[in-house]
C-alpha atoms as a PDB file:
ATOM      1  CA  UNK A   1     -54.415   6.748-152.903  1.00  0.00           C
ATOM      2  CA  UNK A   2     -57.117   4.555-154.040  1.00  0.00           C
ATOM      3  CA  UNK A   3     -60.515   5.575-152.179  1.00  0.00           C
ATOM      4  CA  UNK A   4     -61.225   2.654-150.417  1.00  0.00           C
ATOM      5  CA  UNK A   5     -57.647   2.964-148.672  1.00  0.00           C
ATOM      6  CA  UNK A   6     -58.242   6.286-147.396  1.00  0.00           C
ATOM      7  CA  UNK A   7     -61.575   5.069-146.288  1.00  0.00           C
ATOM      8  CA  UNK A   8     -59.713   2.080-143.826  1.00  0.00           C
ATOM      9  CA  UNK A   9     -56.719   4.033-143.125  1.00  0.00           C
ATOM     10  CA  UNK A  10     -58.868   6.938-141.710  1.00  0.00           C
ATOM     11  CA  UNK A  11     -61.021   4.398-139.558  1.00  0.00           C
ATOM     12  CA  UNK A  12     -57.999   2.401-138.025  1.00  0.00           C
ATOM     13  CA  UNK A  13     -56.489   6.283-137.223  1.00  0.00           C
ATOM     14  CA  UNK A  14     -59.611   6.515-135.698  1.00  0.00           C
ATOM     15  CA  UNK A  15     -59.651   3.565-133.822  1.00  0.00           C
ATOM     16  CA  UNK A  16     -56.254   3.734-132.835  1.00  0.00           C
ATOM     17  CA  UNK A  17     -56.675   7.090-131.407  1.00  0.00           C
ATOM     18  CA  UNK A  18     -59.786   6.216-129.353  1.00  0.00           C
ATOM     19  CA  UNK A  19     -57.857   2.794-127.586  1.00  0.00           C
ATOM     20  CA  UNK A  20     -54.086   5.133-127.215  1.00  0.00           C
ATOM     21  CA  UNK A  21     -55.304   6.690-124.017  1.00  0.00           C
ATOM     22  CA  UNK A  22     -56.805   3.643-121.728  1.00  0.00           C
ATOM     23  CA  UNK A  23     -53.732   1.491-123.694  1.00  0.00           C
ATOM     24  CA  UNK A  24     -51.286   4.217-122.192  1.00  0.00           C
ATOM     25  CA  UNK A  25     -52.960   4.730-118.791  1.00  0.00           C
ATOM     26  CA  UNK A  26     -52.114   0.902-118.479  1.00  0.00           C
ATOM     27  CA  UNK A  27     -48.189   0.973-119.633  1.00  0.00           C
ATOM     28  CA  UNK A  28     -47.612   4.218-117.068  1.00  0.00           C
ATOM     29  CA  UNK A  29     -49.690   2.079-114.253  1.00  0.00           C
ATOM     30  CA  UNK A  30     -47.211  -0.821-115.010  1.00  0.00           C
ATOM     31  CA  UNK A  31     -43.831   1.976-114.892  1.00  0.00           C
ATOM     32  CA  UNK A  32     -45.013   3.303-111.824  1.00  0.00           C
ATOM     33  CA  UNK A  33     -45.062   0.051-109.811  1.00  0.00           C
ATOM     34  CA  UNK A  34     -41.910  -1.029-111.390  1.00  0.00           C
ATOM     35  CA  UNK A  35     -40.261   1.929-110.151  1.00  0.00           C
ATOM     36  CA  UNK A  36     -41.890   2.578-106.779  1.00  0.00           C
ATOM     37  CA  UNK A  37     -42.714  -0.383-106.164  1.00  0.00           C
ATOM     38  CA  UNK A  38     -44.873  -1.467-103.193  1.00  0.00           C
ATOM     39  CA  UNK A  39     -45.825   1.978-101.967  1.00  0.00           C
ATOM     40  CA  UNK A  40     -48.144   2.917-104.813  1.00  0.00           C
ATOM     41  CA  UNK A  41     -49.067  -0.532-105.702  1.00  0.00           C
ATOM     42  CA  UNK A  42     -52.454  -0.722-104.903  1.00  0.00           C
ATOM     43  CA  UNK A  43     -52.799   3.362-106.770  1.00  0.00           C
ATOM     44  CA  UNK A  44     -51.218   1.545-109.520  1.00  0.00           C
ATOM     45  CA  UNK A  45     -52.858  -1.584-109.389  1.00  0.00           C
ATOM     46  CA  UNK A  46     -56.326   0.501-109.835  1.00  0.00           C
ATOM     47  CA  UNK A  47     -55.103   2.745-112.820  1.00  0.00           C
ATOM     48  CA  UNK A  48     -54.227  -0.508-114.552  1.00  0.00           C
ATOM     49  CA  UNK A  49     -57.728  -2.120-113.842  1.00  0.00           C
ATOM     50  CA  UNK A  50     -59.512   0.508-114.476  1.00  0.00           C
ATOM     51  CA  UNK A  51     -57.627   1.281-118.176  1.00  0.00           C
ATOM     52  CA  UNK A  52     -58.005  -1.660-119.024  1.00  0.00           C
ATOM     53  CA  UNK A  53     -61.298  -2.207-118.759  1.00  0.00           C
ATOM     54  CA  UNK A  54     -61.514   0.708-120.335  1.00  0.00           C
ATOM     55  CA  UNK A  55     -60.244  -0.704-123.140  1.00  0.00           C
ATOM     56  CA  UNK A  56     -61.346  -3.896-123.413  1.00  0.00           C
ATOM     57  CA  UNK A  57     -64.922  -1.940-123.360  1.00  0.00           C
ATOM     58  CA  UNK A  58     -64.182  -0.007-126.034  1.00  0.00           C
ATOM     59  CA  UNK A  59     -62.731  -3.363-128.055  1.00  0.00           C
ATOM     60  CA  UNK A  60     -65.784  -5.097-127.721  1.00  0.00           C
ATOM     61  CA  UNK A  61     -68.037  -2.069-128.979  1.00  0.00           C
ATOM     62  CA  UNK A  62     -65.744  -1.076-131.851  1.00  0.00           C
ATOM     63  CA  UNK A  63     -65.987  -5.140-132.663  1.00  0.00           C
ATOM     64  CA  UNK A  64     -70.007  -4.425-133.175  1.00  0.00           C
ATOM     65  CA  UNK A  65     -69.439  -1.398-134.542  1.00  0.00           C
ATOM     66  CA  UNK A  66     -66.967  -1.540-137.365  1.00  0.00           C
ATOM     67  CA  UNK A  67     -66.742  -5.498-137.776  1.00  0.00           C
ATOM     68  CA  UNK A  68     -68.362  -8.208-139.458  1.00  0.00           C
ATOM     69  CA  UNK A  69     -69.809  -8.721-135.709  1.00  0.00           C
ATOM     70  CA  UNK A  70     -71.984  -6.372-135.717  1.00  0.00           C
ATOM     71  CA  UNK A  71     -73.676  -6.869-139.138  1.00  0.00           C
ATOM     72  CA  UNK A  72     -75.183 -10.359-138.570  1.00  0.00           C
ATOM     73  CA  UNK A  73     -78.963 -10.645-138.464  1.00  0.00           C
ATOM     74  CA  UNK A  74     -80.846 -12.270-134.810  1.00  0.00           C
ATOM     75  CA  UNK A  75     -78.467 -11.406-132.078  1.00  0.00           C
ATOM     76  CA  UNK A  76     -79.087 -11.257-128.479  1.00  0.00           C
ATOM     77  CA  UNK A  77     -79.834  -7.682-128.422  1.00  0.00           C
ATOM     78  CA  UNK A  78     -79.514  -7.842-124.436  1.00  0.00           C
ATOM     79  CA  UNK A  79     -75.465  -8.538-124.972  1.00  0.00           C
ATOM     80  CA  UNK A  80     -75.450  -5.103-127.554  1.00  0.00           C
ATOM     81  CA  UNK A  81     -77.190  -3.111-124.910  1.00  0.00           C
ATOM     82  CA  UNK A  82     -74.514  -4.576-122.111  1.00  0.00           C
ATOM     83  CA  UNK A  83     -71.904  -3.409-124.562  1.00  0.00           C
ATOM     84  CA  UNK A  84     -73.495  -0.098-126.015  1.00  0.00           C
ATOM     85  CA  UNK A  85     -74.373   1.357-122.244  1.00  0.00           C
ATOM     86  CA  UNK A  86     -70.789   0.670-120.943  1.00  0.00           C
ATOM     87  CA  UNK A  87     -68.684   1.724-123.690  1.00  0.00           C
ATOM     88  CA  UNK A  88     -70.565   5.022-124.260  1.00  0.00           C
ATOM     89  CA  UNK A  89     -70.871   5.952-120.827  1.00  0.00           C
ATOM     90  CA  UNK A  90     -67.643   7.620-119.306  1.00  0.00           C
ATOM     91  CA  UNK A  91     -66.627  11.070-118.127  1.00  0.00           C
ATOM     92  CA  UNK A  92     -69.643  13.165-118.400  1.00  0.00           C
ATOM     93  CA  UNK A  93     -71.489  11.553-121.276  1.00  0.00           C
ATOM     94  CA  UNK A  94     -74.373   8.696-120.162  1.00  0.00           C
ATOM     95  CA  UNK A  95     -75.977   6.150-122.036  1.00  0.00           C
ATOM     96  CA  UNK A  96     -79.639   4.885-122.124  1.00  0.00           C
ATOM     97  CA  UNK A  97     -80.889   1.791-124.429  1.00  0.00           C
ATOM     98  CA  UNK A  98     -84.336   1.022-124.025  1.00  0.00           C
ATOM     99  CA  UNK A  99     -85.235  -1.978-122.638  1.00  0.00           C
ATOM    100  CA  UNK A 100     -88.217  -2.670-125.117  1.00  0.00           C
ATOM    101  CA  UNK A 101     -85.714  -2.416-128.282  1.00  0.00           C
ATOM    102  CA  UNK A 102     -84.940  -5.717-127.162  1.00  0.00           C
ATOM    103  CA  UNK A 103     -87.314  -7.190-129.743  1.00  0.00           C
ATOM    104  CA  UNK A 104     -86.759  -4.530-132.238  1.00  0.00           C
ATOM    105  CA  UNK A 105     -87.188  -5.740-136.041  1.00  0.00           C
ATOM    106  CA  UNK A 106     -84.767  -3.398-137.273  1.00  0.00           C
ATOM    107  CA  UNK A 107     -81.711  -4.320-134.627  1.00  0.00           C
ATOM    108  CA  UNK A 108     -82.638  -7.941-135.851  1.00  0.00           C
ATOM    109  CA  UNK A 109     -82.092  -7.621-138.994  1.00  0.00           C
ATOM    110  CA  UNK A 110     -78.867  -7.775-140.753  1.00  0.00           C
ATOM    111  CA  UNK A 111     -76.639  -4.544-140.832  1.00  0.00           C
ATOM    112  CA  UNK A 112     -79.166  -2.998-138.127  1.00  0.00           C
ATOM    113  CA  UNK A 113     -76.770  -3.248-134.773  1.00  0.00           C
ATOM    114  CA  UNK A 114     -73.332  -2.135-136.477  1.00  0.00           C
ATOM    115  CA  UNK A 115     -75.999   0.882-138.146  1.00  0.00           C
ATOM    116  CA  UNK A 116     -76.830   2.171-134.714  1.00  0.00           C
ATOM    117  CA  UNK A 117     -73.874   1.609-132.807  1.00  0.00           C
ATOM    118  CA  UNK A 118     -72.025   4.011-135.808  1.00  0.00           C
ATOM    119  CA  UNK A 119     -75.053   6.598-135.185  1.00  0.00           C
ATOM    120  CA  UNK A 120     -74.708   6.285-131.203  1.00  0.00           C
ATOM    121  CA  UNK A 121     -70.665   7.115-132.000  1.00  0.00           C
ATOM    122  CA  UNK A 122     -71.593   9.704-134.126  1.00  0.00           C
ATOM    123  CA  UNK A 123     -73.988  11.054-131.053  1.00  0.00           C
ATOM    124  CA  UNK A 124     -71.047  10.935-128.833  1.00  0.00           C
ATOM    125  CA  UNK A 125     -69.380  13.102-131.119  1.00  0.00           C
ATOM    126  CA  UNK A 126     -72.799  15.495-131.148  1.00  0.00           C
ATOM    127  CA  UNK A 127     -71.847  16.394-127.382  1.00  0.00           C
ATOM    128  CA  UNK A 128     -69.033  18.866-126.775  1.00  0.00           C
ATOM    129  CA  UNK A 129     -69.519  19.371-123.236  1.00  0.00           C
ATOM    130  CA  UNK A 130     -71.824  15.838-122.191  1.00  0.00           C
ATOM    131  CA  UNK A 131     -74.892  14.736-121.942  1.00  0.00           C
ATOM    132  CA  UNK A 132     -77.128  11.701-122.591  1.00  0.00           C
ATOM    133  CA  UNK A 133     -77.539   9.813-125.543  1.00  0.00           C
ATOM    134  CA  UNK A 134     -80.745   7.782-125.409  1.00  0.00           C
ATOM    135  CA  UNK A 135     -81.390   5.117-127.883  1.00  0.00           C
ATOM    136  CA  UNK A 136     -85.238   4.092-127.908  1.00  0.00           C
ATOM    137  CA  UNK A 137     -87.640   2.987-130.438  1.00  0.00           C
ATOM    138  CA  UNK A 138     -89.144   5.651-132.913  1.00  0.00           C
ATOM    139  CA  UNK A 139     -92.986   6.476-133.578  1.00  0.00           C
ATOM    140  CA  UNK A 140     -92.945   4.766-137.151  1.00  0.00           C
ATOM    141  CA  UNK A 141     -92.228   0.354-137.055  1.00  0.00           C
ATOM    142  CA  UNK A 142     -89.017  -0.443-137.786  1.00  0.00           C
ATOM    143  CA  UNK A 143     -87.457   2.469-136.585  1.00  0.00           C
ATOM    144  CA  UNK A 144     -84.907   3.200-133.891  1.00  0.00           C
ATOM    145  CA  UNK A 145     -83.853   6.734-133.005  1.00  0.00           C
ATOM    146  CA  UNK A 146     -80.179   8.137-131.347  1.00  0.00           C
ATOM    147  CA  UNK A 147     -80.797  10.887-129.595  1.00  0.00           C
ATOM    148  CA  UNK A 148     -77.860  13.089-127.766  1.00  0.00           C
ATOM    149  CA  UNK A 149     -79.126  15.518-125.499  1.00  0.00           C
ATOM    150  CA  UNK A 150     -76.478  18.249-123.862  1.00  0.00           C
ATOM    151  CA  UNK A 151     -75.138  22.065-123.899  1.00  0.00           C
ATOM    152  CA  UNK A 152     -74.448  23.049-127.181  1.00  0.00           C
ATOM    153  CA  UNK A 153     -75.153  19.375-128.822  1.00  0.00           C
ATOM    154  CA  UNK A 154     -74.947  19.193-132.549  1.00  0.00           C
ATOM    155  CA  UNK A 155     -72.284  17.974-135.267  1.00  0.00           C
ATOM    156  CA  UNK A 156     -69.789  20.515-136.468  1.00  0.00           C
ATOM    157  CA  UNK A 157     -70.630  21.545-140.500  1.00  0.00           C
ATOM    158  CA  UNK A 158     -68.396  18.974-142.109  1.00  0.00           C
ATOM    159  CA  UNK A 159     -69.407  15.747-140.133  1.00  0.00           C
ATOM    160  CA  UNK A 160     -72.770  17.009-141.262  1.00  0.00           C
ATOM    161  CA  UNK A 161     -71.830  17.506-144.758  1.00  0.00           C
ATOM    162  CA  UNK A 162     -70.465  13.974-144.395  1.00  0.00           C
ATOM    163  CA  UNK A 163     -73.188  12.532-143.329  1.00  0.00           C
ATOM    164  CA  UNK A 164     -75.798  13.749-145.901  1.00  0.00           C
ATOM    165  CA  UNK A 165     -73.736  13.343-148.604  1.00  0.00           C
ATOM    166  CA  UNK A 166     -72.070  16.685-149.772  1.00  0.00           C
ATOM    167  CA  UNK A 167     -68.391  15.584-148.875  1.00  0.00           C
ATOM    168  CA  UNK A 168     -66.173  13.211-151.400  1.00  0.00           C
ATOM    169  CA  UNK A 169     -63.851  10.751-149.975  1.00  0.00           C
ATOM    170  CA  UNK A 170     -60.633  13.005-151.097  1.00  0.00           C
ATOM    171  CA  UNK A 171     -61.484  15.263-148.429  1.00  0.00           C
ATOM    172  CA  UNK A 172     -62.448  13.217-145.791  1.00  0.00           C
ATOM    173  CA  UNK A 173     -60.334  13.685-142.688  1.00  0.00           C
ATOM    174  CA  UNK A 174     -60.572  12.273-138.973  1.00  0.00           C
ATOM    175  CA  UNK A 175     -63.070  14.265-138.213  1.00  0.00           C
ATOM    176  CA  UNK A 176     -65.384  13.720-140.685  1.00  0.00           C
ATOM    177  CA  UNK A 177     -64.749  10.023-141.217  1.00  0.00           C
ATOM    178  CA  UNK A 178     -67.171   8.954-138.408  1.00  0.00           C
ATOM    179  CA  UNK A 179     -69.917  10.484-140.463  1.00  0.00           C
ATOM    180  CA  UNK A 180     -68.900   9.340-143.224  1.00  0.00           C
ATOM    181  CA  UNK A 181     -68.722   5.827-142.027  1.00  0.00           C
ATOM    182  CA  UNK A 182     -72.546   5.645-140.504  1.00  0.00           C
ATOM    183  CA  UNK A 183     -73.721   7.247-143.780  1.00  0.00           C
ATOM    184  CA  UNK A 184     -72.460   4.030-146.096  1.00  0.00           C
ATOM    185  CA  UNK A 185     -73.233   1.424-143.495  1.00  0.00           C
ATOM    186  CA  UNK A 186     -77.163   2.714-143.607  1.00  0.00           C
ATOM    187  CA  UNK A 187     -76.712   2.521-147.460  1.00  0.00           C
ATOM    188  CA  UNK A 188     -75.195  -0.766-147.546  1.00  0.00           C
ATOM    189  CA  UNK A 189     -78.305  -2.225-145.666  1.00  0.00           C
ATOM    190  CA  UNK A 190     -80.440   0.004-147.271  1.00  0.00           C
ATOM    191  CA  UNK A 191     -81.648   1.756-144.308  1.00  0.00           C
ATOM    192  CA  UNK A 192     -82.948   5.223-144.556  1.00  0.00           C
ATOM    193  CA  UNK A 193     -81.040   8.083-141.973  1.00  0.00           C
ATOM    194  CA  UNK A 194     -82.945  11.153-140.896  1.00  0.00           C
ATOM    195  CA  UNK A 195     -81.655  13.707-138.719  1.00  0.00           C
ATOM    196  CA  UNK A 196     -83.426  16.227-136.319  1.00  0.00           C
ATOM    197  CA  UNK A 197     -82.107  19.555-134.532  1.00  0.00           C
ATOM    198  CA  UNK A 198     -83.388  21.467-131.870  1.00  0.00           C
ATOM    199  CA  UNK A 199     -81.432  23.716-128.988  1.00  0.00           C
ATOM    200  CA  UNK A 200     -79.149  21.096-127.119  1.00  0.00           C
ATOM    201  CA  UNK A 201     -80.852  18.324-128.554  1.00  0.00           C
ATOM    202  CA  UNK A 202     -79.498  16.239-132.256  1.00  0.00           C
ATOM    203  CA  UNK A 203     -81.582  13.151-133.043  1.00  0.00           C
ATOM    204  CA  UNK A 204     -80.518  10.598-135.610  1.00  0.00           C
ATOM    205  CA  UNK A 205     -83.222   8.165-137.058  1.00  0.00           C
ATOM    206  CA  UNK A 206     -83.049   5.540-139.030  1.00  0.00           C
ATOM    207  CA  UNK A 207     -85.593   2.978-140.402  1.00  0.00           C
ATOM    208  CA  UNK A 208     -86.452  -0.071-142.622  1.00  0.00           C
ATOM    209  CA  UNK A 209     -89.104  -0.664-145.168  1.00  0.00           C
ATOM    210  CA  UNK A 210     -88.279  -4.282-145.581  1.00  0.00           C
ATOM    211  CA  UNK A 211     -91.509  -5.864-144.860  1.00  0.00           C
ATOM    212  CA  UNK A 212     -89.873  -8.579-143.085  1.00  0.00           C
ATOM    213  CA  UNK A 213     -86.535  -8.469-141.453  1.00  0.00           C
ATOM    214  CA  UNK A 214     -86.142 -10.754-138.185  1.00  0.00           C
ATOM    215  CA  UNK A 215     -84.591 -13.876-139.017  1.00  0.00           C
ATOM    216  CA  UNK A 216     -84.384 -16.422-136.726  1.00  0.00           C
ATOM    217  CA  UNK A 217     -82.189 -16.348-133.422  1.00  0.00           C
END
């Protein structure tokens, strides 16, 4: 298989694997009212809203994310944090995006939202049991750093090895793919990734040396 396919076949596995659950929790909502019928309509009435908000939350981040959406220079960074916060919150992972990244140079730039939102997943992914994942500005300009916070937070050894580098495509597998996938959109927009460990703390970073990269909104 060329490499490029098993690139997009392991994302859409991905993808379809993250959207199966809320997209199910919606189809056994709609059996259980068909068969009960008006005494568990409003319990089923509820699983259905909620699932599929659920899913239309994680639609509209994955859009960002993994589409052309997400790559286009001067959005309203106000509609990404809307998105980001309520898509990675759920369950016991929370989601902070500072308010002052609004204005960000990086996020403005081309390539800069779909870079973080793939870093924020890949944070998600850094907490076993929970946590927070904060996304804030870093110390340098033109930086923004992901940071998931939680018992026992860290990427297993291959995501790692996916993410700096060390793992071909051949041996890529859904695991690692996520990894894999934030590492070549930084490259793409030549954006330089950093990561940081400490005990139940991982930190992503990533910045631009582009001396100017807002265009206008």
């Amino acid at each position: 298989m060329p490499l490029e396919m098993r690139v997009m076949d392991l994302l859409i596995s991905k993808i379809c694997h993250d959207l199966i659950s809320p997209v199910s929790a919606i189809n056994n909502g709609v059996e259980l009212f068909t068969e009960v019928g008006g005494d568990v309509g409003a319990e089923a009435m509820t699983l259905i809203g909620n699932s599929a908000d659920q899913a239309s939350k994680k639609l509209r981040f994955f859009r960002l994310s993994y589409g052309r959406a997400g790559a286009e220079a001067g959005q309203s960074l106000k509609d990404v944090r809307h998105i980001a916060t309520e898509a990675l919150t759920h369950g016991k992972v929370t989601a902070q995006w500072e308010a002052g990244l609004d204005t960000s140079e990086l996020l403005l730039s081309q390539g800069g939202v779909k870079t973080v939102l793939n870093m924020a997943l890949l944070a998600e992914e850094a907490l076993p049991y929970g946590g927070q994942i904060s996304i804030g500005a870093g110390a340098q300009a033109r930086q923004v750093v992901v940071r998931a916070e939680g018992r026992s937070a860290g990427l297993n050894p291959a995501s790692q090895g996916a993410l700096d580098g060390h793992v071909a495509v051949d041996d890529l597998g859904p695991r690692t793919i996520q990894a894999y996938i934030t590492r070549l959109n930084a490259g793409f927009y030549r954006l330089m990734l950093k990561t940081e460990v400490g005990p139940d703390m991982y930190q992503l970073s990533v910045i631009s040396h582009q001396s100017s990269v807002i265009s206008d909104r």
